[in-house]
Each structure stands twice: as structure tokens, then as C-alpha cells.
Protein backbone atom coordinates (compact mmCIF):
# COMPACT_ATOMS: atom_id res chain seq x y z
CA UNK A 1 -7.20 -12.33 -12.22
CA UNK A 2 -7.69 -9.14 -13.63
CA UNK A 3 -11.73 -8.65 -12.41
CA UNK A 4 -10.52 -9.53 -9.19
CA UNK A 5 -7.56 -7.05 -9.12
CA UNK A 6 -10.28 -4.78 -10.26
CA UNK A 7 -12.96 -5.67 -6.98
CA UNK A 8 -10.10 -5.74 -4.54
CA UNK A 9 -9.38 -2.50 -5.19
CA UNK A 10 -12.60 -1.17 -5.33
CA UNK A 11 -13.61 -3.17 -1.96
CA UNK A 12 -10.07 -1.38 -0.63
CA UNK A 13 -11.71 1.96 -0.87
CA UNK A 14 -14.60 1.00 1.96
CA UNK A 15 -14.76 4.29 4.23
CA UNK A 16 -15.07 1.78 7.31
CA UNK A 17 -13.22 -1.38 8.29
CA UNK A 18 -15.27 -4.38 8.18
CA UNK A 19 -16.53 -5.61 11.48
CA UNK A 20 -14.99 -8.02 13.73
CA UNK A 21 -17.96 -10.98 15.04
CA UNK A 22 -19.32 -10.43 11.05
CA UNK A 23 -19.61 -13.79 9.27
CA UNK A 24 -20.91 -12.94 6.10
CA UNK A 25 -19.62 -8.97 4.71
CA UNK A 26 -15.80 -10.13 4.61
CA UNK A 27 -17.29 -13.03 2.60
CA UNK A 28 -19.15 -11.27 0.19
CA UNK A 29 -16.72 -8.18 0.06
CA UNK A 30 -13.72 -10.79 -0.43
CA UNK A 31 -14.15 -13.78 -0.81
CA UNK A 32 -17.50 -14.11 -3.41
CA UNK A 33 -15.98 -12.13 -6.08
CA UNK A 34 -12.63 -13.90 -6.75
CA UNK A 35 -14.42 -17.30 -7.09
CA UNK A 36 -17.37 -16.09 -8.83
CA UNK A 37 -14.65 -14.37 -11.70
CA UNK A 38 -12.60 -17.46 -11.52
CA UNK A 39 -15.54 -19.96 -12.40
CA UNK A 40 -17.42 -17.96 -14.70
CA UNK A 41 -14.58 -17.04 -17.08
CA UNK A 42 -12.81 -20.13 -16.96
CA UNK A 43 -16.16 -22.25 -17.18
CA UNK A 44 -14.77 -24.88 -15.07
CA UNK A 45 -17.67 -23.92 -12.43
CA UNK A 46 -20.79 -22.37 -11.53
CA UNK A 47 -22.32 -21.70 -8.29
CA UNK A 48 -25.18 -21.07 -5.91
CA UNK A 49 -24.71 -18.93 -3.04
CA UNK A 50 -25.31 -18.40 0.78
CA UNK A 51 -27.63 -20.72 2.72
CA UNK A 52 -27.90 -23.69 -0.03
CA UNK A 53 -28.38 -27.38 0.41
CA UNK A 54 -27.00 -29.90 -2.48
CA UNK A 55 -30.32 -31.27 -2.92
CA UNK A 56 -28.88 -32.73 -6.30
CA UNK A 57 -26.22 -35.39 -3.73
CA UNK A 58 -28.88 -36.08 -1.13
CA UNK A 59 -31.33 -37.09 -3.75
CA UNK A 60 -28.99 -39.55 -5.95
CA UNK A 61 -27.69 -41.02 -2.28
CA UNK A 62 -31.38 -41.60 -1.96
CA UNK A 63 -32.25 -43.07 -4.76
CA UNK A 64 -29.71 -45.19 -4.61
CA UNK A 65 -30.38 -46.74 -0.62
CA UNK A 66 -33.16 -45.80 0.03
CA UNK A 67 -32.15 -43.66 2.96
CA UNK A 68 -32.53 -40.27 3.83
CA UNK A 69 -29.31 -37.90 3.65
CA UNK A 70 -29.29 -35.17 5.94
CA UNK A 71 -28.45 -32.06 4.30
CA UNK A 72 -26.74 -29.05 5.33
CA UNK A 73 -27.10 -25.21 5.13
CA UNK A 74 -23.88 -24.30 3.05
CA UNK A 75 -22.39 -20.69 1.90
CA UNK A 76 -21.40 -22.24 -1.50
CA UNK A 77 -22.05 -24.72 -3.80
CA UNK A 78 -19.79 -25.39 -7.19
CA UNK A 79 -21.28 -26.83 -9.89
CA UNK A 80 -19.50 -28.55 -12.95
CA UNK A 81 -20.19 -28.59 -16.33
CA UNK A 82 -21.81 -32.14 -16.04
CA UNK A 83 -24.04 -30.39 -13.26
CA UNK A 84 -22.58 -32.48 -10.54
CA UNK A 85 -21.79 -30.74 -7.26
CA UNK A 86 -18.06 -30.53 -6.96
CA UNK A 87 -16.84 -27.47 -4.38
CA UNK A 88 -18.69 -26.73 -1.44
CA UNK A 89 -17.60 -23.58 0.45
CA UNK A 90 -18.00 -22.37 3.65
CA UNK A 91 -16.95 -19.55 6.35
CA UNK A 92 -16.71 -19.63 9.52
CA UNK A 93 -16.83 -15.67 10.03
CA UNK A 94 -14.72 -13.23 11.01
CA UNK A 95 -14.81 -12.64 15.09
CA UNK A 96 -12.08 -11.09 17.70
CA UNK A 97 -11.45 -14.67 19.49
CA UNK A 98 -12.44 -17.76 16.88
CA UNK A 99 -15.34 -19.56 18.34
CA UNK A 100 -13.55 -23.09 18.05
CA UNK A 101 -17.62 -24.90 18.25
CA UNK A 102 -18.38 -23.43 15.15
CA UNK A 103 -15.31 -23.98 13.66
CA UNK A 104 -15.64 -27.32 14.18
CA UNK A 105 -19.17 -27.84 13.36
CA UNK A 106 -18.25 -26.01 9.88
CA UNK A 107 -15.63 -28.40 9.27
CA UNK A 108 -17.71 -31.36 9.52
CA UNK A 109 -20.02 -29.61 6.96
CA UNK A 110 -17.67 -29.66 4.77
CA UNK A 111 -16.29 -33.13 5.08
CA UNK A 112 -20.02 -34.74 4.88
CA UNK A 113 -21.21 -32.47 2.06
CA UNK A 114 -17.74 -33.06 -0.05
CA UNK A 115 -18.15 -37.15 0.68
CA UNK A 116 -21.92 -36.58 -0.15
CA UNK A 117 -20.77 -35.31 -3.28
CA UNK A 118 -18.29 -37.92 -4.20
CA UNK A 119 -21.26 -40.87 -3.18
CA UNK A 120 -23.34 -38.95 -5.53
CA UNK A 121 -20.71 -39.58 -8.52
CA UNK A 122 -20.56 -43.35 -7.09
CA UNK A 123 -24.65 -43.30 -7.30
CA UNK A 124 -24.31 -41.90 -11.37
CA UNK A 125 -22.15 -43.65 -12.46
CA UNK A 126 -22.95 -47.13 -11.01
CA UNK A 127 -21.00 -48.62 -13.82
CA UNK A 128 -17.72 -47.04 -14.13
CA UNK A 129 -14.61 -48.37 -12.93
CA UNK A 130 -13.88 -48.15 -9.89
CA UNK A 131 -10.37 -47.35 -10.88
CA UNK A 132 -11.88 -44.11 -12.77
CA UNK A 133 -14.34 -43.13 -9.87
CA UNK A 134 -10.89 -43.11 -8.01
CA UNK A 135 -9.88 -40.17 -9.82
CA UNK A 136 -12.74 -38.11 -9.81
CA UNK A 137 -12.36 -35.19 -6.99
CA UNK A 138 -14.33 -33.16 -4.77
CA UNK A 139 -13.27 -29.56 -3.62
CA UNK A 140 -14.13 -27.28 -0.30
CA UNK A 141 -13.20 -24.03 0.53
CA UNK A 142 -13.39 -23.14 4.24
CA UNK A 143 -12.44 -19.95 5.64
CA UNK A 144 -11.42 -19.17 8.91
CA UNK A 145 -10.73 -15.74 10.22
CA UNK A 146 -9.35 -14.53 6.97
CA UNK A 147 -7.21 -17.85 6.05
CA UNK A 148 -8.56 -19.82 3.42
CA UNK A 149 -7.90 -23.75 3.43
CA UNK A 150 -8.61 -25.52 -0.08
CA UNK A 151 -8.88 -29.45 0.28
CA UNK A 152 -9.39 -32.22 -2.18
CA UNK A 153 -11.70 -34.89 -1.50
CA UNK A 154 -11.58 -38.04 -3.44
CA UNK A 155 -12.22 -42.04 -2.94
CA UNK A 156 -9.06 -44.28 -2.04
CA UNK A 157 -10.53 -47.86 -2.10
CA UNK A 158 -13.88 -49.19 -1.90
CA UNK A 159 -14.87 -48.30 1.59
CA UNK A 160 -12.63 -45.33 2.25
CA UNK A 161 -12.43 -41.66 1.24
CA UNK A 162 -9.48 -39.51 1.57
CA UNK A 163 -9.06 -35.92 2.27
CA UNK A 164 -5.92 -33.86 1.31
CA UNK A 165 -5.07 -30.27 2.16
CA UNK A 166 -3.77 -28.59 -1.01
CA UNK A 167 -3.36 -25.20 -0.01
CA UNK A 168 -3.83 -22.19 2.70
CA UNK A 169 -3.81 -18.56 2.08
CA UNK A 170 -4.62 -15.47 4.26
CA UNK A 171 -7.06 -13.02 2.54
CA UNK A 172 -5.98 -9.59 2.13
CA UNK A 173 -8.94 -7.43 3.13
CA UNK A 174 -6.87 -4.21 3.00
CA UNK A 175 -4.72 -2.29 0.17
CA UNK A 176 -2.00 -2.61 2.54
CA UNK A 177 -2.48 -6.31 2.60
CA UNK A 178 -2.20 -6.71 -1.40
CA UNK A 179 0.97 -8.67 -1.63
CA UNK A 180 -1.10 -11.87 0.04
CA UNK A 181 -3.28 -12.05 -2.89
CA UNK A 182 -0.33 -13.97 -4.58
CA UNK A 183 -0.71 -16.78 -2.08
CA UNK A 184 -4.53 -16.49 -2.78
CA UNK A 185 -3.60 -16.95 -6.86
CA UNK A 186 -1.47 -19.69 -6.29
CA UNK A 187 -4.62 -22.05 -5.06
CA UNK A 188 -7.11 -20.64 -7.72
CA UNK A 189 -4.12 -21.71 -10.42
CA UNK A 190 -3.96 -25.08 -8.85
CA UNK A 191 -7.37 -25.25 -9.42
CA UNK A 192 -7.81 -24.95 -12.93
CA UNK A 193 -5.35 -27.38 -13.39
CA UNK A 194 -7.10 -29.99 -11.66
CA UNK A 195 -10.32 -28.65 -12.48
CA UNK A 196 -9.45 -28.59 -16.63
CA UNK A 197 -8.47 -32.17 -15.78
CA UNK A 198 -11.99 -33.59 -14.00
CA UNK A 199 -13.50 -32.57 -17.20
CA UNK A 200 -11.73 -35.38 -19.13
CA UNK A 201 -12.45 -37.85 -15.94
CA UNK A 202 -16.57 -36.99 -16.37
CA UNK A 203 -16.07 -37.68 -20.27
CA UNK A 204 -14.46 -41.28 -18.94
CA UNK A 205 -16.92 -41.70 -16.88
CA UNK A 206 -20.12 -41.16 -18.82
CA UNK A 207 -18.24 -43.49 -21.52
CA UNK A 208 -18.14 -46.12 -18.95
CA UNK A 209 -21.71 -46.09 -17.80
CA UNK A 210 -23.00 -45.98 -21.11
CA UNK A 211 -21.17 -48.93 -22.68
CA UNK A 212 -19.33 -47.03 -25.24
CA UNK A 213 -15.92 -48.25 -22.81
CA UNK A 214 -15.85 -51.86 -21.80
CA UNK A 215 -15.61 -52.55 -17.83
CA UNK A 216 -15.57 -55.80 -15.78
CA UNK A 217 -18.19 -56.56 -14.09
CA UNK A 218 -15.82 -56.99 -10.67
CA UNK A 219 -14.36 -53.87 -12.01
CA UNK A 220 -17.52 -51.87 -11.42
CA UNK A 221 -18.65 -49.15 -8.90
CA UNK A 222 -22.05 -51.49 -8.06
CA UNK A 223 -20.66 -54.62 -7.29
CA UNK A 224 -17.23 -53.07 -5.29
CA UNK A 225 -18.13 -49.89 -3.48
CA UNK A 226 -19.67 -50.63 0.42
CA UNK A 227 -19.80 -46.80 1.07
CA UNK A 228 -22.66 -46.20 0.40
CA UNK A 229 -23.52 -49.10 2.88
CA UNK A 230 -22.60 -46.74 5.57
């Protein structure tokens, strides 16, 4: 929190106001540095930035059915420490009246590239339980305006994914506008804790696959998952 304190204020001190119909400065003045500080000190994360496709998902999905995955253009891609893809991010920019097409086009980027994400766990781990693939989670970030939505992605039964929204916050992008940053806090707090916890689900998982943790066959990603079917 504190190297973010620190860039806020520093990005407060901007001579001009940042343009309205500009997708990308309020991004990189505002939004890039908070989660860049959160997922390098906390290790929970690392990412790729601006204009990056999860070639890592598409590939597994691939390998997996044999069919090609489109892929999509995103502003930011999380990866964990097990180097699976696990936040994607993405902004919608910063305009005088929202431009509701690409608002909805970026929403559906995230949706397919978070589900992507979770069939790519499903692909892995072809051998885990079900049960424990159930608990695995998939984060995106989009940001609209200056409101950030955070929404957790995850399977709920073997032909369905669910999508819950944690968490909104507006984005201070003025000194004036400081006190907001608590609301921002609050999501990157929920975070870690669910983010410290996915760590012990990967462990499970890779325990599963390799045999070291006994699963029933009828138990098992490969022989109860249609998903990735579809």
C-alpha cells in the first residue's frame, strides 16, 4: 500500500488533467502501478502488460480438443506462481459519454479469456477431482470510466461456470479524490486472501494429477467435465 500511496501522489502532481476519449494514460497513470506493487511484493502474481494474448490457455484448450481457441488482445494478464493465467484485466477507457459497444465487447473479453483460463486448469490437471477443480478461481479486472469491477470466475458443475462480482471501486485520479482509494484497498485485500488461498488449491491439485492423492476414477476432471465439449 505504501508504493502506491507513494505513485498516487506523485501521479497527483500532473500539470494537466488527463484527457477525456483516452483509453490507455488513466490506465497506466492509475491503474498499472497499484497492481503491479500489489503482485510483485506479495508474490501472489506476475503480469504481462497491454495488448497480450494468453497463448499459455489457448494452447492447453488445444491440445486438449483439438480445436482452435480464438484469442484476444487483452491490457493484462496475471500470472501465478504455478505459471497458470489467473487475472485478466482490461479497460474500457476513459471518454465524455461511455461508448456502451465497446463496453460490451470488453466484457465478453473478459468472460471468454477468464473461462479460457479456468478450461486451461481443467486441460492440466485432467486428473484432479472435480470437487478440487471446483475451487480453483479465475480473476478479471475491468474498468470502466474510472470504476473498477473485480469478478471471480470459477466452475460450478461439470458443464457450467459461474461468475461472481466481488467488488466495485471508483479510482481516484485526483489528490482531491484520495479518500476513494480506501474502497480501491478493500478489493486488493480481498484479493490476497483468496489469492494466498489458490496457492494451497494448485498444491492439491498437482498432488492429484500426479498420484501422490488418491481420486476416483468417476471422481476425475477427464471422465466428468463436458466443457470443454463446447
Amino acid at each position: 500500500m505504501k508504493y502506491s500511496l507513494i505513485d498516487f501522489t506523485i501521479s497527483s502532481m500532473r500539470i494537466t488533467p488527463i484527457l477525456t476519449n483516452d483509453e490507455r494514460t488513466m490506465y497506466v497513470e492509475y491503474i498499472v502501478p497499484i497492481v503491479k506493487y500489489f503482485s510483485d511484493i506479495t508474490a501472489l502474481m506476475s503480469f504481462t502488460w497491454c495488448e497480450r494474448k494468453d497463448k499459455e490457455s489457448a494452447t492447453s484448450i488445444f491440445f486438449v480438443t483439438q480445436e482452435k481457441s480464438s484469442t484476444t488482445l487483452l491490457d493484462g494478464i496475471g500470472i501465478n506462481n504455478k505459471k497458470f493465467p489467473c487475472m485478466v484485466i482490461e479497460s474500457s477507457g476513459l471518454k465524455v459519454t461511455t461508448d456502451i459497444n465497446h463496453l460490451l465487447e470488453d466484457s465478453i473479453k473478459n468472460v471468454k479469456s477468464a473461462t479460457d483460463a479456468l478450461k486451461n486448469i481443467m486441460c492440466r490437471f485432467p486428473n484432479a477431482s472435480m470437487n478440487t477443480v471446483k475451487l480453483a478461481n479465475v480473476y478479471s479486472i475491468h474498468i470502466i470510466q474510472t470504476k473498477m469491477t473485480l469478478i471471480k470466475y470459477s466452475l460450478k458443475d461439470k458443464d457450467t461456470f459461474k461468475a461472481i462480482e466481488c467488488s466495485s471501486a471508483l479510482i481516484p485520479c485526483s489528490f482531491e479524490e484520495r479518500i476513494h482509494l480506501m474502497s480501491v484497498y478493500d478489493i486488493f485485500a480481498y484479493l490476497y486472501v483468496n489469492l494466498s488461498n489458490q496457492v494451497k488449491i494448485f498444491e492439491k491439485l498437482e498432488a492429484e494429477q500426479l498420484g501422490l492423492t488418491e481420486v476416483a476414477d468417476e471422481e476425475m476432471i477427464c471422465f466428468t467435465n463436458g466443457l470443454l465439449e463446447h
